[in-house]
C-alpha atoms as a PDB file:
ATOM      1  CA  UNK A   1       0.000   0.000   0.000  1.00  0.00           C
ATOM      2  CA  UNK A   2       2.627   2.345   0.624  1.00  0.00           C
ATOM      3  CA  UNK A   3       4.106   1.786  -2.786  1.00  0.00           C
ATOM      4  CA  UNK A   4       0.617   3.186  -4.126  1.00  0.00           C
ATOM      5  CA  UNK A   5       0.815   6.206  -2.167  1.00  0.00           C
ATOM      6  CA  UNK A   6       4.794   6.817  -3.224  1.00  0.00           C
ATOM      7  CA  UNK A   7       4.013   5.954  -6.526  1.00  0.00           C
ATOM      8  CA  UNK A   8       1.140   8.348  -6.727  1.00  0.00           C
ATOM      9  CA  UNK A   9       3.219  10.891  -5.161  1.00  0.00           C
ATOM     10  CA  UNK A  10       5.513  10.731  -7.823  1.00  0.00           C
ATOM     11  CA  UNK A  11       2.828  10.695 -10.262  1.00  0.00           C
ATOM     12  CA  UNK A  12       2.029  14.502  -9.076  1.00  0.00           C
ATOM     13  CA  UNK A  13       5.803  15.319  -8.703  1.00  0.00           C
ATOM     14  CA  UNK A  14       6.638  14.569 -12.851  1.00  0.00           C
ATOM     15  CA  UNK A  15       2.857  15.668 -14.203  1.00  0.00           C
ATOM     16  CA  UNK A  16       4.150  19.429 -15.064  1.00  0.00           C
ATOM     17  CA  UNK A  17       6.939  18.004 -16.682  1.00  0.00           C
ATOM     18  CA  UNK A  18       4.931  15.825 -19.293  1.00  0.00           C
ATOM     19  CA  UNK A  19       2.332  17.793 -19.621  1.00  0.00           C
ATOM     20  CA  UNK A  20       3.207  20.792 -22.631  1.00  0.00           C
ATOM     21  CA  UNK A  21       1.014  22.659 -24.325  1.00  0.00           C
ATOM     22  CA  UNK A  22      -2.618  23.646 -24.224  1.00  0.00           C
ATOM     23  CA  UNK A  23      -4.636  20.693 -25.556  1.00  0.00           C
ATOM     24  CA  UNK A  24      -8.139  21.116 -27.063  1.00  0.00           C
ATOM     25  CA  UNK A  25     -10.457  23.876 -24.619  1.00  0.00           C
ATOM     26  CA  UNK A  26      -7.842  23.252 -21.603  1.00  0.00           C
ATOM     27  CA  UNK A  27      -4.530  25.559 -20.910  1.00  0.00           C
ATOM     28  CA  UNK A  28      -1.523  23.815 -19.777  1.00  0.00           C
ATOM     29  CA  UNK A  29      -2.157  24.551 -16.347  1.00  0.00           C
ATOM     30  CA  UNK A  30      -5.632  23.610 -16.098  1.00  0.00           C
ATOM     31  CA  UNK A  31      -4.914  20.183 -17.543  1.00  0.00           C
ATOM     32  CA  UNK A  32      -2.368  20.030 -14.751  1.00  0.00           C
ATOM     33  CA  UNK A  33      -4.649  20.926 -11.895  1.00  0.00           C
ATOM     34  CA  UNK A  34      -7.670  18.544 -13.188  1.00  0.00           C
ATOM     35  CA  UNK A  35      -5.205  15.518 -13.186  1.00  0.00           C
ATOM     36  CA  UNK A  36      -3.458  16.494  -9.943  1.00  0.00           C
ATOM     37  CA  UNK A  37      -7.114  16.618  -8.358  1.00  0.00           C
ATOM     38  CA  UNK A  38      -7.865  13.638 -10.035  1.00  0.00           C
ATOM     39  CA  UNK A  39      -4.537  11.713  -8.338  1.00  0.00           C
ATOM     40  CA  UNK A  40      -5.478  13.046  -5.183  1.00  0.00           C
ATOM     41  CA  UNK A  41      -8.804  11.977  -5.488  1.00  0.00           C
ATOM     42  CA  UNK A  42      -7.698   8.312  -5.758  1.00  0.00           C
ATOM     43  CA  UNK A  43      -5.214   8.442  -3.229  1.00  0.00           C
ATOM     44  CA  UNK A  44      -7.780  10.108  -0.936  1.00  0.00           C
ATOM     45  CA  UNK A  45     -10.195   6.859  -2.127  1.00  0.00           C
ATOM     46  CA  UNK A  46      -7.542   4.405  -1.484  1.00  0.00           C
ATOM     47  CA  UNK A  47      -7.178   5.698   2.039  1.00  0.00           C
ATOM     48  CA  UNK A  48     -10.659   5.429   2.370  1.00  0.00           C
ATOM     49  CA  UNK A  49     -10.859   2.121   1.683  1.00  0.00           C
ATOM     50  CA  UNK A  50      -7.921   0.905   3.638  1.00  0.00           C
ATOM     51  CA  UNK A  51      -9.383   2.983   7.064  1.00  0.00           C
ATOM     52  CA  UNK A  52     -12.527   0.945   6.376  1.00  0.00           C
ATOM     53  CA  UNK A  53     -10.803  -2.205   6.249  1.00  0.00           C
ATOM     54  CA  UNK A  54      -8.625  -1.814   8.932  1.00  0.00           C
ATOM     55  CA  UNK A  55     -12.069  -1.104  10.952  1.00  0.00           C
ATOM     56  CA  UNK A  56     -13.681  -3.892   9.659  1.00  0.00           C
ATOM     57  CA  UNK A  57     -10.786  -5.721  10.892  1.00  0.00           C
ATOM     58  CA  UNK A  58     -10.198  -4.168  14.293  1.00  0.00           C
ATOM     59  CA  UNK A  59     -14.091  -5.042  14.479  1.00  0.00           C
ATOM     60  CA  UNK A  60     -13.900  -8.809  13.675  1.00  0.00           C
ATOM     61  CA  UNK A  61     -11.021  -9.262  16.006  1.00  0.00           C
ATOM     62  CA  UNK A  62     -12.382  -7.692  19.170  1.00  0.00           C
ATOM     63  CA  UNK A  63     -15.844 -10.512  17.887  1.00  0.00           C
ATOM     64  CA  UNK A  64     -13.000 -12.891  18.005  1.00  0.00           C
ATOM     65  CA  UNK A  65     -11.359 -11.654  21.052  1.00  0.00           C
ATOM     66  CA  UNK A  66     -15.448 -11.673  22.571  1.00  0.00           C
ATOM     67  CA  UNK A  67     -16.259 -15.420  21.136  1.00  0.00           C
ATOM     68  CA  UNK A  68     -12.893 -16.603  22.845  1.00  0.00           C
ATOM     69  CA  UNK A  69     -12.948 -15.467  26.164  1.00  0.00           C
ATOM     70  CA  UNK A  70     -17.178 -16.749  26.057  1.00  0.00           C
ATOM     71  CA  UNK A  71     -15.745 -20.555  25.108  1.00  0.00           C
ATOM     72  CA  UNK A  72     -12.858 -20.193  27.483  1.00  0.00           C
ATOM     73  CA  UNK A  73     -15.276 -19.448  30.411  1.00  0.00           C
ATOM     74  CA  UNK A  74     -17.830 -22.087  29.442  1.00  0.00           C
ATOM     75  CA  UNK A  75     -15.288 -24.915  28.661  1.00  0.00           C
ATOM     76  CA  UNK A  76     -14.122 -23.845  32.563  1.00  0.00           C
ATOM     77  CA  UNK A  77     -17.372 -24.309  33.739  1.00  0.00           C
ATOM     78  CA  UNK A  78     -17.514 -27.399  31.897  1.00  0.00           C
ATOM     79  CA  UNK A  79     -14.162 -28.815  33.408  1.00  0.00           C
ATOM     80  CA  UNK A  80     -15.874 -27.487  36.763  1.00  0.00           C
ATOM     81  CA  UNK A  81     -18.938 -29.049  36.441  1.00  0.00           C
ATOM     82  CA  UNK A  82     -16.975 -32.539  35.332  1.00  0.00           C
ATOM     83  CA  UNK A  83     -15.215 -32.181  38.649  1.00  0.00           C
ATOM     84  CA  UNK A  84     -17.956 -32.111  40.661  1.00  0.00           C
ATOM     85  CA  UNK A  85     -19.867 -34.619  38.610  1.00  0.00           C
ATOM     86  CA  UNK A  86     -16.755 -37.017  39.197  1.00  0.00           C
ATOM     87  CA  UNK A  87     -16.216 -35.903  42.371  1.00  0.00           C
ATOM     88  CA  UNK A  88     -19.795 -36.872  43.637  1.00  0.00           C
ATOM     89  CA  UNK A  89     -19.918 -40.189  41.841  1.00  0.00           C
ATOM     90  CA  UNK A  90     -16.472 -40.703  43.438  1.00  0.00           C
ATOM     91  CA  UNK A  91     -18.317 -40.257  46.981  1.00  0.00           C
ATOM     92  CA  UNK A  92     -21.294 -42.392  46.238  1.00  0.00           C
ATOM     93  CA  UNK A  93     -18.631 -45.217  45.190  1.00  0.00           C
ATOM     94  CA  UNK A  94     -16.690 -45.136  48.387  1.00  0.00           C
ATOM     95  CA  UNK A  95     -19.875 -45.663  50.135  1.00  0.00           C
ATOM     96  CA  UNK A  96     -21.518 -47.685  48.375  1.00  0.00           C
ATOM     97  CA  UNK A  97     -18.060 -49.855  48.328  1.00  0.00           C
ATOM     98  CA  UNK A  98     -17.982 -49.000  52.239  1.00  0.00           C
ATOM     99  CA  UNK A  99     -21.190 -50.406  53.559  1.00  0.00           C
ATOM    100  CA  UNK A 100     -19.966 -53.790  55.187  1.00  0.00           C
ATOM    101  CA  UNK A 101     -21.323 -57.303  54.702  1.00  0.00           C
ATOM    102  CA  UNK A 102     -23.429 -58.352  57.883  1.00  0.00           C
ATOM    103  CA  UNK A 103     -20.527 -60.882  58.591  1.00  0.00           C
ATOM    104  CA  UNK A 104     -18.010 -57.922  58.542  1.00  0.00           C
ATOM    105  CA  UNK A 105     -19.895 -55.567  60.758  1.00  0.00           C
ATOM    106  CA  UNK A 106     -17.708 -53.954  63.215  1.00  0.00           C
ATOM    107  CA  UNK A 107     -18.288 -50.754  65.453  1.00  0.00           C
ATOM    108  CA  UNK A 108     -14.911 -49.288  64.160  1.00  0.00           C
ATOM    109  CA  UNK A 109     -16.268 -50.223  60.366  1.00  0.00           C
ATOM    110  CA  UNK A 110     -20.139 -48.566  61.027  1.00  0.00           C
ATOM    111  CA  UNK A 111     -18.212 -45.292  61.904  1.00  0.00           C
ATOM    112  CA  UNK A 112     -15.950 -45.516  59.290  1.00  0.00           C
ATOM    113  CA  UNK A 113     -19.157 -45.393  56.829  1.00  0.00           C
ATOM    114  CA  UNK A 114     -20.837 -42.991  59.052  1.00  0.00           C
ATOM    115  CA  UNK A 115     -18.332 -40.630  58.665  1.00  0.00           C
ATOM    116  CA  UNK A 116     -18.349 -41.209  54.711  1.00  0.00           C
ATOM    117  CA  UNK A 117     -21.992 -40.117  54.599  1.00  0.00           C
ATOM    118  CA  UNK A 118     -21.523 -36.957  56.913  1.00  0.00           C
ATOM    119  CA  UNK A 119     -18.432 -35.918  54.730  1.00  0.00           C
ATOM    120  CA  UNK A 120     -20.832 -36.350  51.888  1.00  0.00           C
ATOM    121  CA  UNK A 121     -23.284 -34.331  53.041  1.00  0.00           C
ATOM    122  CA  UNK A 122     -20.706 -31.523  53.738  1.00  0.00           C
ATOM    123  CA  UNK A 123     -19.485 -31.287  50.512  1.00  0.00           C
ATOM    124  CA  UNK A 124     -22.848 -32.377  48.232  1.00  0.00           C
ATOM    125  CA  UNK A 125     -24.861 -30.249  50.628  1.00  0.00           C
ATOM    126  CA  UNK A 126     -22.168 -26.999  50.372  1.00  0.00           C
ATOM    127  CA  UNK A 127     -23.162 -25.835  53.860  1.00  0.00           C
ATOM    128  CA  UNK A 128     -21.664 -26.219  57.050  1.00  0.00           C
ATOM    129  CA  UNK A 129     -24.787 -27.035  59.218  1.00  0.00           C
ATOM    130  CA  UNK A 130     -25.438 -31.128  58.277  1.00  0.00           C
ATOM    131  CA  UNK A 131     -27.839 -33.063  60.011  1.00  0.00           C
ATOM    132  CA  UNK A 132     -28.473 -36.875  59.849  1.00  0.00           C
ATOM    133  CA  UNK A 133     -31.246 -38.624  61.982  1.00  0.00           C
ATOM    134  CA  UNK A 134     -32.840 -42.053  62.080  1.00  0.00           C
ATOM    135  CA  UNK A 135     -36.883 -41.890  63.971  1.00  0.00           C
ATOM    136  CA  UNK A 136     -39.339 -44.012  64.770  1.00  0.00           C
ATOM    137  CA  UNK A 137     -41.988 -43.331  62.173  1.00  0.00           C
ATOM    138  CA  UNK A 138     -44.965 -43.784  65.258  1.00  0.00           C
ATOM    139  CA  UNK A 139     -43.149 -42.151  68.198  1.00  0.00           C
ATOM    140  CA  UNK A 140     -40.619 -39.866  66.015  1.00  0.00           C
ATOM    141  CA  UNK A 141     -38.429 -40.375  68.531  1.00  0.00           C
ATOM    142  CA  UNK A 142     -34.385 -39.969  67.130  1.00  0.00           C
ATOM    143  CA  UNK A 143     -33.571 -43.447  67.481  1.00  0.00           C
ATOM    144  CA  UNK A 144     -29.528 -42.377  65.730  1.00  0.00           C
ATOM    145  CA  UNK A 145     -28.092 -38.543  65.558  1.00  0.00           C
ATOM    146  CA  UNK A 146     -25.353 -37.345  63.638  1.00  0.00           C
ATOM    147  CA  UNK A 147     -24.505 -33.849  64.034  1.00  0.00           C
ATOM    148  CA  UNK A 148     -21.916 -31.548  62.200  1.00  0.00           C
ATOM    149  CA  UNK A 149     -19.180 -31.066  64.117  1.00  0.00           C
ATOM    150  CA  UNK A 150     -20.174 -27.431  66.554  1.00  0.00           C
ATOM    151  CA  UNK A 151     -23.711 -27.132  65.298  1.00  0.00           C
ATOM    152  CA  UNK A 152     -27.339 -28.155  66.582  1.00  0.00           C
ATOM    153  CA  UNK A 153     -29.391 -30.199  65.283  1.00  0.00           C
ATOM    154  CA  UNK A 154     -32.957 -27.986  64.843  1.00  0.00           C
ATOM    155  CA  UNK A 155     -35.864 -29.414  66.384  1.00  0.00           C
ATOM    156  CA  UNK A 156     -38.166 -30.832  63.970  1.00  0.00           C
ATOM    157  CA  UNK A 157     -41.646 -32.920  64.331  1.00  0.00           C
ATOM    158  CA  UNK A 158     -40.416 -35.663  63.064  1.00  0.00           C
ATOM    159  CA  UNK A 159     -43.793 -38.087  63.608  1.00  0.00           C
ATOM    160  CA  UNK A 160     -45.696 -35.580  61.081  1.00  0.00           C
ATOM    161  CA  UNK A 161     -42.682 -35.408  58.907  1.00  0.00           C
ATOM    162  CA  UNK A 162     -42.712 -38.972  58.353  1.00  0.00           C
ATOM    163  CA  UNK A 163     -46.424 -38.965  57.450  1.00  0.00           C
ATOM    164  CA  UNK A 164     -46.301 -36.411  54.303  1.00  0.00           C
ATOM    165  CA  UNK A 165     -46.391 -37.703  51.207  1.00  0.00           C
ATOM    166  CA  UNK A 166     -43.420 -35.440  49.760  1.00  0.00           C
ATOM    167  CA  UNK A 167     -39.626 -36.776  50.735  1.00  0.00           C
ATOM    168  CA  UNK A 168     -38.207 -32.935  50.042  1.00  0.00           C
ATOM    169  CA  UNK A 169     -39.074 -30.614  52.251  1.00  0.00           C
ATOM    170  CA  UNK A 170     -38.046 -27.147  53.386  1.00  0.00           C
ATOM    171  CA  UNK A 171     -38.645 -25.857  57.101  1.00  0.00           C
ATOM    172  CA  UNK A 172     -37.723 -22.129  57.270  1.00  0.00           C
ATOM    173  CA  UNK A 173     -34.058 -21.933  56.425  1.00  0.00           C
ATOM    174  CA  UNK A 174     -33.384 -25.730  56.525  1.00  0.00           C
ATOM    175  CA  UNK A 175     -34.280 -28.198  53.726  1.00  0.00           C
ATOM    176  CA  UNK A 176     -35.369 -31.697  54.846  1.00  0.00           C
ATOM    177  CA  UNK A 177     -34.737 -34.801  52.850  1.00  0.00           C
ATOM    178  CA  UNK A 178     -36.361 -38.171  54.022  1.00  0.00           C
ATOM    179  CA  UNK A 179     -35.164 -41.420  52.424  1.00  0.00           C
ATOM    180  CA  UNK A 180     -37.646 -42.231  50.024  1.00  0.00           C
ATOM    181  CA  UNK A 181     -38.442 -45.990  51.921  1.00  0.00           C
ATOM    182  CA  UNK A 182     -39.225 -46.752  55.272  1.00  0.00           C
ATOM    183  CA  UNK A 183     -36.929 -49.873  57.494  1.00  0.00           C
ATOM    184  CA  UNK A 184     -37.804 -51.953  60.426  1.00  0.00           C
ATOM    185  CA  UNK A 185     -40.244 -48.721  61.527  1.00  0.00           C
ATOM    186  CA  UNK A 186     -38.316 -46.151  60.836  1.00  0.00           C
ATOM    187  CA  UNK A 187     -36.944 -43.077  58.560  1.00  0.00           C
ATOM    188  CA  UNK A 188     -33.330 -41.560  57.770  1.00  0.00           C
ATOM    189  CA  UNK A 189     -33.804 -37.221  57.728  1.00  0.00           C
ATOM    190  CA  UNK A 190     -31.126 -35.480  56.395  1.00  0.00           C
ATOM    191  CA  UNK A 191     -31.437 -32.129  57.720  1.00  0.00           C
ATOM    192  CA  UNK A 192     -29.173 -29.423  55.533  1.00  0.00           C
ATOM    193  CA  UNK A 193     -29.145 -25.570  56.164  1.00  0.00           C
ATOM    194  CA  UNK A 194     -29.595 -23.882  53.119  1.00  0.00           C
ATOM    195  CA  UNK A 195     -30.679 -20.131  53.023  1.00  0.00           C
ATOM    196  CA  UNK A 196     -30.661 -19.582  49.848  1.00  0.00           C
ATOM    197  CA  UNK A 197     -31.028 -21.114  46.638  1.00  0.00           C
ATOM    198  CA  UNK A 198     -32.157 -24.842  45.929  1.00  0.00           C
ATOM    199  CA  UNK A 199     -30.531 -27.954  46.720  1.00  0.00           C
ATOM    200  CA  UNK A 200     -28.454 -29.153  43.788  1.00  0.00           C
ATOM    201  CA  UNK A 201     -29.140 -33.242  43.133  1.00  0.00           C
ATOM    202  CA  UNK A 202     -32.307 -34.098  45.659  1.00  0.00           C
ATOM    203  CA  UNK A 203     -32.024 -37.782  44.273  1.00  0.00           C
ATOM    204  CA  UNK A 204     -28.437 -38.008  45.809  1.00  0.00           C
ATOM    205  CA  UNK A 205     -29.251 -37.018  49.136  1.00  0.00           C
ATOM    206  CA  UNK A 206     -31.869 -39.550  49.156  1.00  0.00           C
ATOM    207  CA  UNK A 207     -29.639 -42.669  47.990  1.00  0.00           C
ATOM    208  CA  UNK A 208     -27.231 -41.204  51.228  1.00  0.00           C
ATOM    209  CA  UNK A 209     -30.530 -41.384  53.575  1.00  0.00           C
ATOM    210  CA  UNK A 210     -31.126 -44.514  52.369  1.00  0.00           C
ATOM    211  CA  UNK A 211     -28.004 -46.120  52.108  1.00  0.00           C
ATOM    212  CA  UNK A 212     -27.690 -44.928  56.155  1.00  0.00           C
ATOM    213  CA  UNK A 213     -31.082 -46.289  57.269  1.00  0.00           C
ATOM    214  CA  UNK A 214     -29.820 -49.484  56.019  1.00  0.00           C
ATOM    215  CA  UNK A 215     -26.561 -49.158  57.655  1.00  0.00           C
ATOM    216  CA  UNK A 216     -28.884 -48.504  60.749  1.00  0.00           C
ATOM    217  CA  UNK A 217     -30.956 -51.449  60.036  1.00  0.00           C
ATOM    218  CA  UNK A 218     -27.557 -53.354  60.538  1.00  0.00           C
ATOM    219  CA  UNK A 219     -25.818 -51.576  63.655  1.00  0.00           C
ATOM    220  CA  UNK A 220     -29.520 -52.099  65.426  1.00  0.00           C
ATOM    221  CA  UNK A 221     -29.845 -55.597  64.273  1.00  0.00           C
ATOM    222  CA  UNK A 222     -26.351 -56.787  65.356  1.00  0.00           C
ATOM    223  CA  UNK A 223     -26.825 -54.827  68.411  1.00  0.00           C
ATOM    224  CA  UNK A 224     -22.859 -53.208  68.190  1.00  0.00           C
ATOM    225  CA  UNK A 225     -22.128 -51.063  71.040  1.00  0.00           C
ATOM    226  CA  UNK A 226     -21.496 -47.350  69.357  1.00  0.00           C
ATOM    227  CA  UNK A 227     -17.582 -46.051  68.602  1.00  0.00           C
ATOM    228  CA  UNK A 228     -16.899 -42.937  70.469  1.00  0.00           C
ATOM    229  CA  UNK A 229     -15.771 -40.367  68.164  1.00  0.00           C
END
């Protein structure tokens, strides 16, 4: 491009020098200025068009620029959701791997399990107020408590919870997540504190309420004295 512009230049630079003599109606110098105008004119044209370019180009590259950064945040929320997809399945496997034959029941082996569902709930639940208890459906008497470490259990009817149809339910600022089965008379509650928003995966949190009724069903039928923690 700058070659045009030089070239043109010199165009102007040599046009009195081959132009001589008046030619039809136009004087020397008129002929002159019409095709000195008429250079200008197409360099002026030529910039024109290259400014215009250069914008359309400066334009498509901040699209690009835009279009990257959009797939470089949503392929990190895809990695991010992956994570926590693997992550969860990764929990579910260790307890589902966990939960001991009847002929391998020991205390040190329920709480080992235990444990694995409360750590579950911490992280599935994202809160830090986790609440796991096993009732009589009649009485609703807390036959088994689990408690997050520092934090109280709320206190919770749990005879008319266990009568409702629905196995998700939210009490003020907690949500409340029976397992979807009774066992041997009674019902596993998980009890999460959740302020805002809704609670991500309901159908996992009932699998974990299940999975520790049945544990439950185990410790009660063996009759193993409880591990201090």
């Amino acid at each position: 491009m700058y070659w045009i512009y030089l070239s043109l230049f010199i165009l102007v630079v040599v046009l009195p020098k081959v132009i001589n003599g008046d030619r039809l109606f136009l004087r020397e110098d008129d002929q002159e200025s019409i095709l000195i105008f008429f250079v200008g004119a197409v360099g002026l044209l030529l910039y024109l068009w290259k400014e215009n370019q250069l914008r359309f180009h400066l334009r498509e590259k901040v699209k690009i620029q835009k279009e990257a950064s959009r797939v470089s945040r949503d392929l990190a929320d895809s990695y991010s959701y992956i994570a926590e997809i693997n992550r969860k399945m990764d929990i579910l496997k260790n307890i589902a791997l966990g939960l001991p034959e009847t002929s391998a029941v020991t205390p040190e082996r329920m709480k080992e399990v235990y444990e694995s569902i409360l750590e579950a709930l911490s992280l599935l639940g994202k809160t830090d107020a986790y609440f796991l208890c096993i009732t009589d459906i009649r009485s609703g008497v807390v036959e088994k408590k689990l408690d997050a470490k520092g934090k109280r259990c709320p206190v919770l009817d749990f005879a008319s919870l266990s009568k409702r149809s629905e196995t998700l339910i939210r009490e003020g600022e907690y949500v409340i997540i029976r397992s979807p089965r009774r066992l041997k008379g009674c019902f596993a509650f998980i009890i999460l504190r959740k302020k805002n928003g809704d609670l991500e995966d309901p159908e996992i949190f009932k699998a974990l309420a299940a999975q520790a009724l049945f544990l439950y069903s185990i410790e009660r039928e063996q009759k193993l004295p409880e591990v201090k923690s």
